[in-house]
Protein backbone atom coordinates (compact mmCIF):
# COMPACT_ATOMS: atom_id res chain seq x y z
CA UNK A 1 -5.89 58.74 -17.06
CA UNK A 2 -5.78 56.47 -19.91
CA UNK A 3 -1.92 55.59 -19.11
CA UNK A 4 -3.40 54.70 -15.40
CA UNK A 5 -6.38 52.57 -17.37
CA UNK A 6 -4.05 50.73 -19.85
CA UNK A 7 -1.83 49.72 -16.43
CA UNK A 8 -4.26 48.16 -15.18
CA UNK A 9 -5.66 46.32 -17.49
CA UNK A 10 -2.20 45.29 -18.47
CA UNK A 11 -1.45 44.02 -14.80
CA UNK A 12 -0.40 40.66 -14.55
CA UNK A 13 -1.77 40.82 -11.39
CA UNK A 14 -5.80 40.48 -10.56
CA UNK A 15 -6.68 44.85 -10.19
CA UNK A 16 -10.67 44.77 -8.78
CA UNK A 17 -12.37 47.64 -7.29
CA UNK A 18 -15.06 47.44 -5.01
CA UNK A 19 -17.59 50.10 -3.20
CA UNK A 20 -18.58 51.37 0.16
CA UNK A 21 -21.66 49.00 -0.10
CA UNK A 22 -19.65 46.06 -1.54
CA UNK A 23 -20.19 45.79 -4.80
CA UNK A 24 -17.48 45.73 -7.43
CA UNK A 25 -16.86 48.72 -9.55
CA UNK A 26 -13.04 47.77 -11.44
CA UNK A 27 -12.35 44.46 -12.78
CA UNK A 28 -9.18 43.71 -14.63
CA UNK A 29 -8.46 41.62 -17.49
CA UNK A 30 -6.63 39.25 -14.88
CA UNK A 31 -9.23 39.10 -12.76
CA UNK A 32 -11.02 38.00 -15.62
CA UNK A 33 -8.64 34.95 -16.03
CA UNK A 34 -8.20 34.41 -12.68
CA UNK A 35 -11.96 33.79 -11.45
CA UNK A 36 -13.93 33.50 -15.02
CA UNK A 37 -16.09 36.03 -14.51
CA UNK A 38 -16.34 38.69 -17.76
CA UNK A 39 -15.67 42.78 -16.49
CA UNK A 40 -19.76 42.74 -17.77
CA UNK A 41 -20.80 40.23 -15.73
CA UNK A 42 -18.78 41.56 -12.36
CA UNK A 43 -19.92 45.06 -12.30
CA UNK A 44 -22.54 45.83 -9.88
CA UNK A 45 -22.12 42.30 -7.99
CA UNK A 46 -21.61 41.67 -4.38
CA UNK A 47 -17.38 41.12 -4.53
CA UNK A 48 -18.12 38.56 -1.78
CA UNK A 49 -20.63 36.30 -3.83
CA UNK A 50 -17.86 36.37 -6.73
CA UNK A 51 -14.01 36.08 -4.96
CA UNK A 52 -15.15 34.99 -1.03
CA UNK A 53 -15.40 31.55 0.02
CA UNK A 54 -18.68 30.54 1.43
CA UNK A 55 -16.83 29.95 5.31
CA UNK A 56 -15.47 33.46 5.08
CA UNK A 57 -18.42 35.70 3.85
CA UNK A 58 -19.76 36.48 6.82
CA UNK A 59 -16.74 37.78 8.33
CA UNK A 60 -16.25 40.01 4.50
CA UNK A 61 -19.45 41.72 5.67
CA UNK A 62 -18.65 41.96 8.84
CA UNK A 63 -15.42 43.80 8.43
CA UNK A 64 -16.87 46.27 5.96
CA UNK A 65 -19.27 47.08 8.05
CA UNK A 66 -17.03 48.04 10.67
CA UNK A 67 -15.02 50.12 8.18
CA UNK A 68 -18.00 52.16 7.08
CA UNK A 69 -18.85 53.00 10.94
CA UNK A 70 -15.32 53.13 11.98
CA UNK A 71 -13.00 53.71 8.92
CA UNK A 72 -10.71 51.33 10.64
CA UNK A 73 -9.69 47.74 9.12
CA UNK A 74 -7.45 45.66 10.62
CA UNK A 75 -6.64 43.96 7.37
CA UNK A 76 -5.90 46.49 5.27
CA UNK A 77 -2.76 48.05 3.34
CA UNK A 78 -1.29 44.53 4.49
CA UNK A 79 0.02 41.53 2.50
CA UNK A 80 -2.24 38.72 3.48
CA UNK A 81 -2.19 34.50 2.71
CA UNK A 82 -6.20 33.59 2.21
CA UNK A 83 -8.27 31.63 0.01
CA UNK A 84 -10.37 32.52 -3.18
CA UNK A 85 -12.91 30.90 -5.27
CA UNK A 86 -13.19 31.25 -8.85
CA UNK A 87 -16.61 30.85 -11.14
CA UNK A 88 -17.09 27.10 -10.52
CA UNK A 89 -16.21 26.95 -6.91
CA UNK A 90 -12.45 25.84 -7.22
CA UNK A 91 -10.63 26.85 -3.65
CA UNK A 92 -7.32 28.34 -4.26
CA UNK A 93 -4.37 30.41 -2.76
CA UNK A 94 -3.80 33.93 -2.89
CA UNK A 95 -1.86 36.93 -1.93
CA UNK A 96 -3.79 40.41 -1.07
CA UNK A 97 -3.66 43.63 -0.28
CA UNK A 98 -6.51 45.93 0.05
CA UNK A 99 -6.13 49.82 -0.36
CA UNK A 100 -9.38 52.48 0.98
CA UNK A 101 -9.80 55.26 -0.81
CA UNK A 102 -11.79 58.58 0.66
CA UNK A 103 -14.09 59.43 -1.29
CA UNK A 104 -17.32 61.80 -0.01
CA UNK A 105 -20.20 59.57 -1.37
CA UNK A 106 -18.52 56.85 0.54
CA UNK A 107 -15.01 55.36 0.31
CA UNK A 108 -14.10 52.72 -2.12
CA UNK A 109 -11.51 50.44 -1.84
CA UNK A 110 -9.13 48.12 -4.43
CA UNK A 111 -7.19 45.14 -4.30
CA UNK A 112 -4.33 43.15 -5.65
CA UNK A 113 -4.49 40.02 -5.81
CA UNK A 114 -1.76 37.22 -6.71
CA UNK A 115 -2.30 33.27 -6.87
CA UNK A 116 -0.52 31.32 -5.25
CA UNK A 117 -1.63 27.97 -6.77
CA UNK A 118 1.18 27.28 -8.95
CA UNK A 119 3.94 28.24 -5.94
CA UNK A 120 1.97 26.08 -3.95
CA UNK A 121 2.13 23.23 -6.34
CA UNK A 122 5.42 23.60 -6.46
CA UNK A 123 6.59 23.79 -2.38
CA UNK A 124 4.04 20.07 -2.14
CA UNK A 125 5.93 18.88 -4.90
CA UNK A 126 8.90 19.32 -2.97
CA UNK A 127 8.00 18.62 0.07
CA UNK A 128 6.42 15.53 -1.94
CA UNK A 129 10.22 14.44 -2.52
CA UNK A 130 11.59 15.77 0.45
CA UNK A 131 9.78 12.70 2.10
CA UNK A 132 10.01 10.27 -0.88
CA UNK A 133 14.01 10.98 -0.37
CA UNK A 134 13.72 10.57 4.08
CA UNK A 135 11.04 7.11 3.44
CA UNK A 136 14.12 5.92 0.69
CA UNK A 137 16.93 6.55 3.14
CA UNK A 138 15.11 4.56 6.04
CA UNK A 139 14.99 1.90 3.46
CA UNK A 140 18.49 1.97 2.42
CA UNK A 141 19.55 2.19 5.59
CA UNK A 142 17.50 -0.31 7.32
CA UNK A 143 18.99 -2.63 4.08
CA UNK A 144 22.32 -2.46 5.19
CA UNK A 145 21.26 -3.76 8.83
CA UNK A 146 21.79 -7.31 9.95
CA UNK A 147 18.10 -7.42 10.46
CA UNK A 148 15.41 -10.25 9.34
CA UNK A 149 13.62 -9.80 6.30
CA UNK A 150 10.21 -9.66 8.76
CA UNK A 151 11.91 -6.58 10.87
CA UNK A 152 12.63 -5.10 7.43
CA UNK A 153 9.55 -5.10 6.22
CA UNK A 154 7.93 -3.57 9.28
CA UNK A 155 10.62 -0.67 9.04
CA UNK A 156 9.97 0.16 5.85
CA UNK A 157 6.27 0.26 6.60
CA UNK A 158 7.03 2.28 9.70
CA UNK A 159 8.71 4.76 7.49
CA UNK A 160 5.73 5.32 4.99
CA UNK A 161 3.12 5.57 7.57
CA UNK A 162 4.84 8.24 9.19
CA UNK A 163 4.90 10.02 6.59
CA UNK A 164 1.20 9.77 5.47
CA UNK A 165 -0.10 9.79 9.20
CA UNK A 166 -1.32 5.89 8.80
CA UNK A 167 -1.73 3.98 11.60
CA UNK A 168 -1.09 -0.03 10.73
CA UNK A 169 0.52 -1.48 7.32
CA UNK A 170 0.92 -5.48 6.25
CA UNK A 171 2.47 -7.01 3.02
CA UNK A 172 0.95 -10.16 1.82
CA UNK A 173 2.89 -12.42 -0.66
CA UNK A 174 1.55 -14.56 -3.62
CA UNK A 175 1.77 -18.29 -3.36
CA UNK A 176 0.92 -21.07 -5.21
CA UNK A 177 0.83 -21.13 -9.25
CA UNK A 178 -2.07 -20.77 -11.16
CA UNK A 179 -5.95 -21.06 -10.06
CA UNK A 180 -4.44 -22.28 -6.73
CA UNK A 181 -2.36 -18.53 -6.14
CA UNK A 182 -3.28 -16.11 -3.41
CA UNK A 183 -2.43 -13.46 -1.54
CA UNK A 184 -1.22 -14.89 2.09
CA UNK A 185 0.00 -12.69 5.31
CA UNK A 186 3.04 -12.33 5.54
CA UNK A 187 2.39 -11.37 9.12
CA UNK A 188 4.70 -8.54 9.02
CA UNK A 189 3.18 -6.05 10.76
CA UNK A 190 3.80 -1.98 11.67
CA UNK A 191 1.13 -0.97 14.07
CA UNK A 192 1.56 2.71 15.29
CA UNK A 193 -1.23 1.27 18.75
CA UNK A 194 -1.45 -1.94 20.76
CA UNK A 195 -5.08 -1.35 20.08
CA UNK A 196 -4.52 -1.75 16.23
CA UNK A 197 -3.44 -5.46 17.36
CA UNK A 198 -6.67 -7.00 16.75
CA UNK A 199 -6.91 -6.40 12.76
CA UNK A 200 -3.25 -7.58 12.19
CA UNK A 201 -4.87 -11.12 14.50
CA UNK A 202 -7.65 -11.05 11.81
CA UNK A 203 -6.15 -10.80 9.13
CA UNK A 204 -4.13 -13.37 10.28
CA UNK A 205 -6.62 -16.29 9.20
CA UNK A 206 -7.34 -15.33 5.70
CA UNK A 207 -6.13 -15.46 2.20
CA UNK A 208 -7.28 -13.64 -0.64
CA UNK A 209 -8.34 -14.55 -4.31
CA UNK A 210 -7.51 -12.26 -7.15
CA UNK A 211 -10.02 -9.27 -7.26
CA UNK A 212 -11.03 -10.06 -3.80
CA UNK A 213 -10.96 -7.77 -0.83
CA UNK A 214 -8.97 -4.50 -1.00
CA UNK A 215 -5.44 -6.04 -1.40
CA UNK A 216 -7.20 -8.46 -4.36
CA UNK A 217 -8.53 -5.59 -5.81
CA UNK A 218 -4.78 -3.91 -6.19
CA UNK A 219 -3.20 -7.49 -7.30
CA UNK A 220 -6.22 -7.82 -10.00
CA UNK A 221 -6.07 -4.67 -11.56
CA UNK A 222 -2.23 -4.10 -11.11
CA UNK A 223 -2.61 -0.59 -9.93
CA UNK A 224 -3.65 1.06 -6.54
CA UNK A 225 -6.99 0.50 -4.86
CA UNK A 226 -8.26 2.37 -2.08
CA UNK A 227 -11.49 1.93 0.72
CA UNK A 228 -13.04 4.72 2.70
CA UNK A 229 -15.98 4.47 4.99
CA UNK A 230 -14.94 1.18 6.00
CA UNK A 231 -17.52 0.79 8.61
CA UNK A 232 -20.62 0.96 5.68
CA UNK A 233 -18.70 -1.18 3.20
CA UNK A 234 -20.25 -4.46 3.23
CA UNK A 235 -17.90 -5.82 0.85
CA UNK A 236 -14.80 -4.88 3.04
CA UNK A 237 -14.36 -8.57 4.22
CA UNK A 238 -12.37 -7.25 7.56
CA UNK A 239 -15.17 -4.63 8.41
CA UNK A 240 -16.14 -5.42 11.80
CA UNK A 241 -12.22 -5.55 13.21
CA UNK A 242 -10.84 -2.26 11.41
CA UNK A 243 -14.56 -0.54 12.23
CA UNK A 244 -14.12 -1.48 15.57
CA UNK A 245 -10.19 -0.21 16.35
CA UNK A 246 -11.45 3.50 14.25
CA UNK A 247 -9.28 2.30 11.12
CA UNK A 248 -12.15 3.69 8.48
CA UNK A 249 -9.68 3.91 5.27
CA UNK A 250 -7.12 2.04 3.50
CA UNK A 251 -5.17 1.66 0.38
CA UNK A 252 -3.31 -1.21 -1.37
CA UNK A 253 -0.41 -0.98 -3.62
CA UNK A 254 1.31 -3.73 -5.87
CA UNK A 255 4.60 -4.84 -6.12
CA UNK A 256 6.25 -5.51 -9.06
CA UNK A 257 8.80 -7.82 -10.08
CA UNK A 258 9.53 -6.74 -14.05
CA UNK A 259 6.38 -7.18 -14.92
CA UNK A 260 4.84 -9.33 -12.25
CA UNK A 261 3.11 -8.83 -8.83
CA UNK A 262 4.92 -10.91 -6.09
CA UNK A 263 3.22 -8.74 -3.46
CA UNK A 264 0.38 -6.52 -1.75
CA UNK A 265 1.01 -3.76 0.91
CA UNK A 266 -1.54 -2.45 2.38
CA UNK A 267 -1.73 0.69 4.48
CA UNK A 268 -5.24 1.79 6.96
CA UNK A 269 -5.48 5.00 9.11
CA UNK A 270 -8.50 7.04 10.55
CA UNK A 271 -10.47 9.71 9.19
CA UNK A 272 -6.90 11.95 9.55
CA UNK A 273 -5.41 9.77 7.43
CA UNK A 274 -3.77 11.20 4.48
CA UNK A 275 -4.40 9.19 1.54
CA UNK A 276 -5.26 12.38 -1.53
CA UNK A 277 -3.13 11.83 -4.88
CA UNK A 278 -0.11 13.05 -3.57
CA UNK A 279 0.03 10.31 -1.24
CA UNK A 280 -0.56 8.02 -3.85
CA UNK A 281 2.12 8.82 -6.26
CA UNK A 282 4.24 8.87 -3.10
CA UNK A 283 3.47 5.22 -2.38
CA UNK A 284 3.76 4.18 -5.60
CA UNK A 285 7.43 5.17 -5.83
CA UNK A 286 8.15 4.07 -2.66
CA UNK A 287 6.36 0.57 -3.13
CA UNK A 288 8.91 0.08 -6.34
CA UNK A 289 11.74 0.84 -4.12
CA UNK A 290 10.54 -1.23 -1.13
CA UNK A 291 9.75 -4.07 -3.46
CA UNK A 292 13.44 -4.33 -4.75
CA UNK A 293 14.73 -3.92 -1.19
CA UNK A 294 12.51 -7.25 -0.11
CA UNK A 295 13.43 -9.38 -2.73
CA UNK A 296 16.75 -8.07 -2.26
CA UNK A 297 16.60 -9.20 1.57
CA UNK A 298 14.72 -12.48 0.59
CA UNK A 299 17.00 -13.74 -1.44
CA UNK A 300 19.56 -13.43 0.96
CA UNK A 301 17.60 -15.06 3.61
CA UNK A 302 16.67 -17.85 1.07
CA UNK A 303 20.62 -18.48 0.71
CA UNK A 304 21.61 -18.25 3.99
CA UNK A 305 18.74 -21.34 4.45
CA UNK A 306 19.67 -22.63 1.59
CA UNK A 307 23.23 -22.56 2.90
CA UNK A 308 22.31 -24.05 6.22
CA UNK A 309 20.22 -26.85 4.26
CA UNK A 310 23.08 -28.23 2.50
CA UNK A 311 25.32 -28.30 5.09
CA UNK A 312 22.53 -30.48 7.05
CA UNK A 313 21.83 -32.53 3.97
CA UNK A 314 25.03 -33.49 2.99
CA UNK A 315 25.59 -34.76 6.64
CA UNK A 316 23.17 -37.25 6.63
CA UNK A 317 23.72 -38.19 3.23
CA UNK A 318 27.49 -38.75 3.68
CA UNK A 319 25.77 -40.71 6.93
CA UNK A 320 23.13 -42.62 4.72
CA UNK A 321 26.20 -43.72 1.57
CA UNK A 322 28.53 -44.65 4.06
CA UNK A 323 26.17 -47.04 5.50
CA UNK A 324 24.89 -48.19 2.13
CA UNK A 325 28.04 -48.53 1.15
CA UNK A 326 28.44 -51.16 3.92
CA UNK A 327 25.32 -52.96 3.37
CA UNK A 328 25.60 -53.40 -0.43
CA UNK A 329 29.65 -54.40 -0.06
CA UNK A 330 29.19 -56.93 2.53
CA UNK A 331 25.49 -58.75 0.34
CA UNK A 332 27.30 -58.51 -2.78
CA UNK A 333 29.14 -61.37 -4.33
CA UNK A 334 31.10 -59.61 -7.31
CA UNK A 335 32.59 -55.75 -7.89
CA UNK A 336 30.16 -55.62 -11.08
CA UNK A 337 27.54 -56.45 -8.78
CA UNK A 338 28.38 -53.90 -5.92
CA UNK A 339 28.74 -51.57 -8.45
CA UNK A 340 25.57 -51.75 -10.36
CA UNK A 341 23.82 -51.83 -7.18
CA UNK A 342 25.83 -49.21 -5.43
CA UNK A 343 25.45 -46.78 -8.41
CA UNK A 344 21.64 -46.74 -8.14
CA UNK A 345 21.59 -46.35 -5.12
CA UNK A 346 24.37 -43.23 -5.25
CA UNK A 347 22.01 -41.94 -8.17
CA UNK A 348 19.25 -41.63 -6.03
CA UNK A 349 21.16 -39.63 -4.05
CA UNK A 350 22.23 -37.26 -6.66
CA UNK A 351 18.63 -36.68 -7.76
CA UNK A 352 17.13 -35.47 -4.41
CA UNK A 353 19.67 -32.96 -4.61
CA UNK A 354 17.51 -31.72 -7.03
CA UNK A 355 15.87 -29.36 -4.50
CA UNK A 356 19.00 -27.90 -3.42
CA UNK A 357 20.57 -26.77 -6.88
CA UNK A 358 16.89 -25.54 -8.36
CA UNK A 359 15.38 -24.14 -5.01
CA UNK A 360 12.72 -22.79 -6.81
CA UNK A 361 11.49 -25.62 -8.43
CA UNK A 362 9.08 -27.75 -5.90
CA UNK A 363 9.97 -31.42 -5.58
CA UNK A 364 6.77 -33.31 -6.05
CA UNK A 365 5.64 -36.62 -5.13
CA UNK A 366 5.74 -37.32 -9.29
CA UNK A 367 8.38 -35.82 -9.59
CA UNK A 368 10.62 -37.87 -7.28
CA UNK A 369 8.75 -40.96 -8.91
CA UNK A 370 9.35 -39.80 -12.17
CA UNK A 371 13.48 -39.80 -11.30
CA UNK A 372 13.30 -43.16 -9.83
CA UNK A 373 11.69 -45.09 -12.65
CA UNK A 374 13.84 -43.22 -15.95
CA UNK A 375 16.43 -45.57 -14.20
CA UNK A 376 14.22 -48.31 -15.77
CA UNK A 377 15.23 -49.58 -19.40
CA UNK A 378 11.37 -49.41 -20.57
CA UNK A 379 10.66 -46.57 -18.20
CA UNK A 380 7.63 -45.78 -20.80
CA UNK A 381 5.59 -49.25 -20.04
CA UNK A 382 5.26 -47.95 -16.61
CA UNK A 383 2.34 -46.47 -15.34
CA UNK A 384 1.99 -44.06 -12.37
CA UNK A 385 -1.35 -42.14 -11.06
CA UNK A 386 -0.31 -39.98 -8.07
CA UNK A 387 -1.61 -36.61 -7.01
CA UNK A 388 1.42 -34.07 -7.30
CA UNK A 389 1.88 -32.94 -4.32
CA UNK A 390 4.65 -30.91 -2.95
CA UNK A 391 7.21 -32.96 -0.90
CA UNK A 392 8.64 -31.15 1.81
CA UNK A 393 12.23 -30.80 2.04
CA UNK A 394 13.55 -33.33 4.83
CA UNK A 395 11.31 -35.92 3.08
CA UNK A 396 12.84 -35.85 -0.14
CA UNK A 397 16.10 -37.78 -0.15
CA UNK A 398 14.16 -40.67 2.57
CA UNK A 399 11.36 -40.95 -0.48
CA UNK A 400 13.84 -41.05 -3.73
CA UNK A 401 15.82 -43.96 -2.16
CA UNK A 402 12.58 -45.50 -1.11
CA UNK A 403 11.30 -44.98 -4.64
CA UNK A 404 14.94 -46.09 -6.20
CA UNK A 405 15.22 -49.39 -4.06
CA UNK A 406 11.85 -50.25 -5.37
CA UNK A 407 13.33 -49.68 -8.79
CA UNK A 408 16.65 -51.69 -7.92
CA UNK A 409 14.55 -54.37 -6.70
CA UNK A 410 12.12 -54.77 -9.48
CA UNK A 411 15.11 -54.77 -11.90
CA UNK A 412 17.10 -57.64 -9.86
CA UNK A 413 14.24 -59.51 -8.99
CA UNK A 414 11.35 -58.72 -11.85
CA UNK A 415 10.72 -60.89 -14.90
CA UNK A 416 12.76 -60.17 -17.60
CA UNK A 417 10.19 -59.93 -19.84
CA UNK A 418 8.20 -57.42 -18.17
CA UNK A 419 10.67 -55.12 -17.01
CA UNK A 420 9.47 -51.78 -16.53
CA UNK A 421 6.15 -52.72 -16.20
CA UNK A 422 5.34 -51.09 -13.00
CA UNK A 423 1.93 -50.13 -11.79
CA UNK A 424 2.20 -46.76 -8.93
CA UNK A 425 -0.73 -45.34 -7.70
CA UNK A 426 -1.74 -43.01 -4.70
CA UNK A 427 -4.85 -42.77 -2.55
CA UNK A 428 -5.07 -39.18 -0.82
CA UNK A 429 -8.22 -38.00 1.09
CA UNK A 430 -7.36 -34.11 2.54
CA UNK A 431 -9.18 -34.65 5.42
CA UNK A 432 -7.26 -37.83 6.43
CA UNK A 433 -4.01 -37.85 8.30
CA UNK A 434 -2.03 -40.18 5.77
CA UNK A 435 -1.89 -40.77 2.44
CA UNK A 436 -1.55 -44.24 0.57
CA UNK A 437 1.10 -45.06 -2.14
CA UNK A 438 0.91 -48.69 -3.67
CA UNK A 439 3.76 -50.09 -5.93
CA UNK A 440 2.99 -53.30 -8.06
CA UNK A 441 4.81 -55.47 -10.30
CA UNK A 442 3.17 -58.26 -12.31
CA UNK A 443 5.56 -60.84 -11.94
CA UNK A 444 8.03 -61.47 -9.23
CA UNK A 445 11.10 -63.85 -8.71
CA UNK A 446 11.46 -63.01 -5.35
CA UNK A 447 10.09 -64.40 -2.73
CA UNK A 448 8.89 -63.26 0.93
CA UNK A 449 11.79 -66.00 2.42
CA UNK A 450 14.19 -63.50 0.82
CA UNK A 451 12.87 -59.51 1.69
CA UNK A 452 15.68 -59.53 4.36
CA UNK A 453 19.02 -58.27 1.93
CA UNK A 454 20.27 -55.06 2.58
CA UNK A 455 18.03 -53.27 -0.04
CA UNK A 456 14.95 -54.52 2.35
CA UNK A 457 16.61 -52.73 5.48
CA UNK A 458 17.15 -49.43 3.49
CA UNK A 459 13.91 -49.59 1.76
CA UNK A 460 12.11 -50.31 5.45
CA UNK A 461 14.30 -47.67 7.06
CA UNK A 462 13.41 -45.24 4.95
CA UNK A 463 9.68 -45.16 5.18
CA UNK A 464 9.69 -46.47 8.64
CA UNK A 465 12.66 -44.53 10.32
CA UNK A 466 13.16 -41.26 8.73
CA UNK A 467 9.75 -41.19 7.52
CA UNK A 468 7.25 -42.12 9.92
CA UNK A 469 5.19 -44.31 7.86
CA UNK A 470 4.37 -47.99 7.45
CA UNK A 471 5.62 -50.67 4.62
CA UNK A 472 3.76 -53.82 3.78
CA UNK A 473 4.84 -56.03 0.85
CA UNK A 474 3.00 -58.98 -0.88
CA UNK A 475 4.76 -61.59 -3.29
CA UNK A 476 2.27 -64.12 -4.93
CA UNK A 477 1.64 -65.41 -7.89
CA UNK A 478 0.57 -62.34 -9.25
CA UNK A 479 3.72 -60.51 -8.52
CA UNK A 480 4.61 -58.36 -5.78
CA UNK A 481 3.18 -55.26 -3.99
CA UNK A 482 4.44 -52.85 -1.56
CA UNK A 483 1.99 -50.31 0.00
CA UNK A 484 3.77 -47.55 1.72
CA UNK A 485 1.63 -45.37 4.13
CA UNK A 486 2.91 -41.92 5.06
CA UNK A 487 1.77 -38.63 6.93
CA UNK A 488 0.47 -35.99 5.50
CA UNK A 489 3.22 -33.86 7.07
CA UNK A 490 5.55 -35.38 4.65
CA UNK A 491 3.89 -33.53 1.82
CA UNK A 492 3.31 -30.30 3.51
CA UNK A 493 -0.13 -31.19 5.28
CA UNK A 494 -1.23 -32.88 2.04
CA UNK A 495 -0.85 -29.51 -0.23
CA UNK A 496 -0.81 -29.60 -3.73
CA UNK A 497 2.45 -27.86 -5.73
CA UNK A 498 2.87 -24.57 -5.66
């Protein structure tokens, strides 16, 4: 007998004993690992109130019960998958079998018992990468298509709620540079329900600050940020369209560019919704991958445009020189003096190209002034006070010639002793639909007899023509003044850079 003791106490499995009446009567030292309970503190307790769940306790008693009446148990001398609870609680799988032994005071009865907690760990991890490998493939694969970046990104979301058994999933991008940056829809969408339409339409109209709302929260802290009960958070801005469509949680996830967020996705789904830490680390690598495989697909899109841009460009510059070519030939009177003229005017040109070889530097309303006057010998007695606002694309070669024949002007016509004394300055109200630019020069030679050379017709073509605004100009004894008026539109609706 003590070769039968020292066995089982040197099981590696969980040995306990238990009697006719339920309580235990052999506990193991792996039983005592396994649940926490001491051999001392076992004995004599009910085996259900130690090992048995709370939902399955009544069917424990049950069972033996039957036995005692019956001596029959379906679930015995078997190999069953249950659950156990150890001292605090903790829910856990294990193995089981369960052995009666005839005894004439009443039968007794012992079991084995294996976790499964660590196997299990190990088939979710890899089932965990089983679908971080089929969400990567969709997203290598759907790089390879000839799709838009938009149907991209709505794959690739498509692919992860799938997976996690989400029902509708956005990315928002960050615009703008520094207190002027948020989060704006990118208003690709993957909604698994027509009915889910009305949330993607909401979110639609908004933008969010840093640490605002739930995809704020994730750009703020740089890490994942999750919402449940959505219908009893006041602070989830969108509550009353995701409340009312059954979306009650969500979660957000960065994405990183080196060290950098460029942009949010965010995932919502019902109270089925899997979103537990598994999930998590799943989106997280995903959201890495998905992150290189938009920039990846933006930056092609961004060339192909850029691509397109040129070619457009450089036709109706090639357009624009030939006829300035024309006009400043046929008012000039020497080759030095076509060719100083000419060359500012072909250097004007070259700067608004400025755009086209740095595409991710804005061109500004300053900035474009800023090129124009460094033509000027004492570019540094000049003084300009303009809001910099971002100029959008068709409007910046019309503006630098418009800015440069100012410049050409001033310089042919000025006072020599006060060259590069020029005085710009901008009047912009938001709300309006225009906004005012005003150009002055102290002292003029020129007269309003002779604003009808070539440089005139460019300078009123340009604002007029191919920009849609209005040019007045002034000479008096106090010099000369232009005031160019031009809509909003020109500079992006009146937005600042971004």
């Amino acid at each position: 007998m003590d070769h039968f003791a020292s066995l089982f106490d040197r099981s590696l499995d969980a040995v306990v004993g238990m009697d006719h009446r339920g309580n235990v009567i052999a506990w193991n030292k792996a039983a005592e690992e396994m649940f926490g309970w001491s051999r001392d503190e076992a004995f004599g307790r009910p085996m259900g109130d130690l090992i048995v769940p709370q939902q399955h306790r009544s069917n424990h008693t049950k069972g033996l019960s039957r036995y005692n009446k019956t001596r029959e148990g379906p679930v015995l001398e078997q190999r069953l998958k249950l659950t156990a609870i150890n001292r605090s609680e903790f829910e856990f799988p294990i193995e089981l079998s369960i052995f009666p032994m005839r005894q004439s005071g009443g039968d007794i009865f012992y079991a084995f018992i294996r976790s499964l907690l660590h196997e299990e760990a190990r088939q979710t991890e890899q089932e965990r990468r089983a679908q971080e490998a089929d969400v990567l493939l969709r997203v290598a694969k759907n790089l390879m298509e000839d799709i838009s970046l938009e149907e991209f990104t709505r794959l690739c979301l498509e692919a992860v709620c799938d997976v996690a058994g989400l029902d509708a999933a956005h990315v928002f991008y960050i615009a703008g540079v520094g207190e002027a940056r948020r989060l704006v829809p990118s208003g690709s969408w993957f909604i698994s329900d027509p009915k889910f339409q009305a949330v993607a339409d909401d979110t639609a109209a908004r933008t969010f600050e840093q640490g605002r709302g739930l995809p704020g929260q994730a750009w703020s802290y740089g890490e994942v940020a999750i919402v449940k009960n959505i219908s009893k958070r006041n602070d989830f801005i969108r509550r009353e369209s995701f409340s009312s469509v059954g979306l009650t949680q969500g979660i957000a996830v960065p994405i990183f560019q080196d060290d950098d967020i460029f942009a949010v996705m965010e995932f919502f789904g019902s109270e089925k919704a899997r979103i537990d830490e598994e999930m998590i680390r799943l989106l997280r690598t995903v959201a890495y991958q998905i992150g290189l495989a938009i920039r990846r697909k933006r930056e092609a899109e961004e060339r192909d445009i850029l691509r397109k841009e040129l070619a457009h460009r450089v036709g109706n510059s090639l357009a624009i020189l030939n006829a300035m070519l024309r006009g400043t030939a046929s008012k000039s009177s020497t080759v030095a003096e076509f060719v100083s003229t000419f060359s500012v005017r072909l250097h004007a040109v070259s700067q608004s190209y400025t755009s086209i070889s740095r595409p991710n530097e804005q061109q500004t309303l300053r900035s474009l002034l800023d090129g124009a006057l460094d033509l000027l010998p004492n570019s540094e007695h000049a003084h300009v006070s303009v809001p910099d606002l971002a100029v959008a694309s068709d409007g910046v070669l019309p503006l630098s010639l418009a800015f440069s024949e100012l410049v050409t002007n001033h310089l042919k016509h000025g006072d020599p002793g006060s060259v590069g004394t020029v005085i710009v300055s901008a009047e912009w109200d938001p709300s309006a639909s225009y906004i005012r630019i005003v150009w002055k020069e102290p002292r003029s030679t020129k007269s309003e007899s002779s604003s009808s050379g070539y440089g005139s017709v460019l300078l009123k073509s340009m604002i007029e023509t191919h920009l849609s605004g209005t040019l007045n100009r002034s000479f008096g004894h106090q010099g000369f003044s232009a005031e160019i008026v031009l809509p909003n539109a020109i500079f992006g609706g009146g937005r600042r850079r971004e």
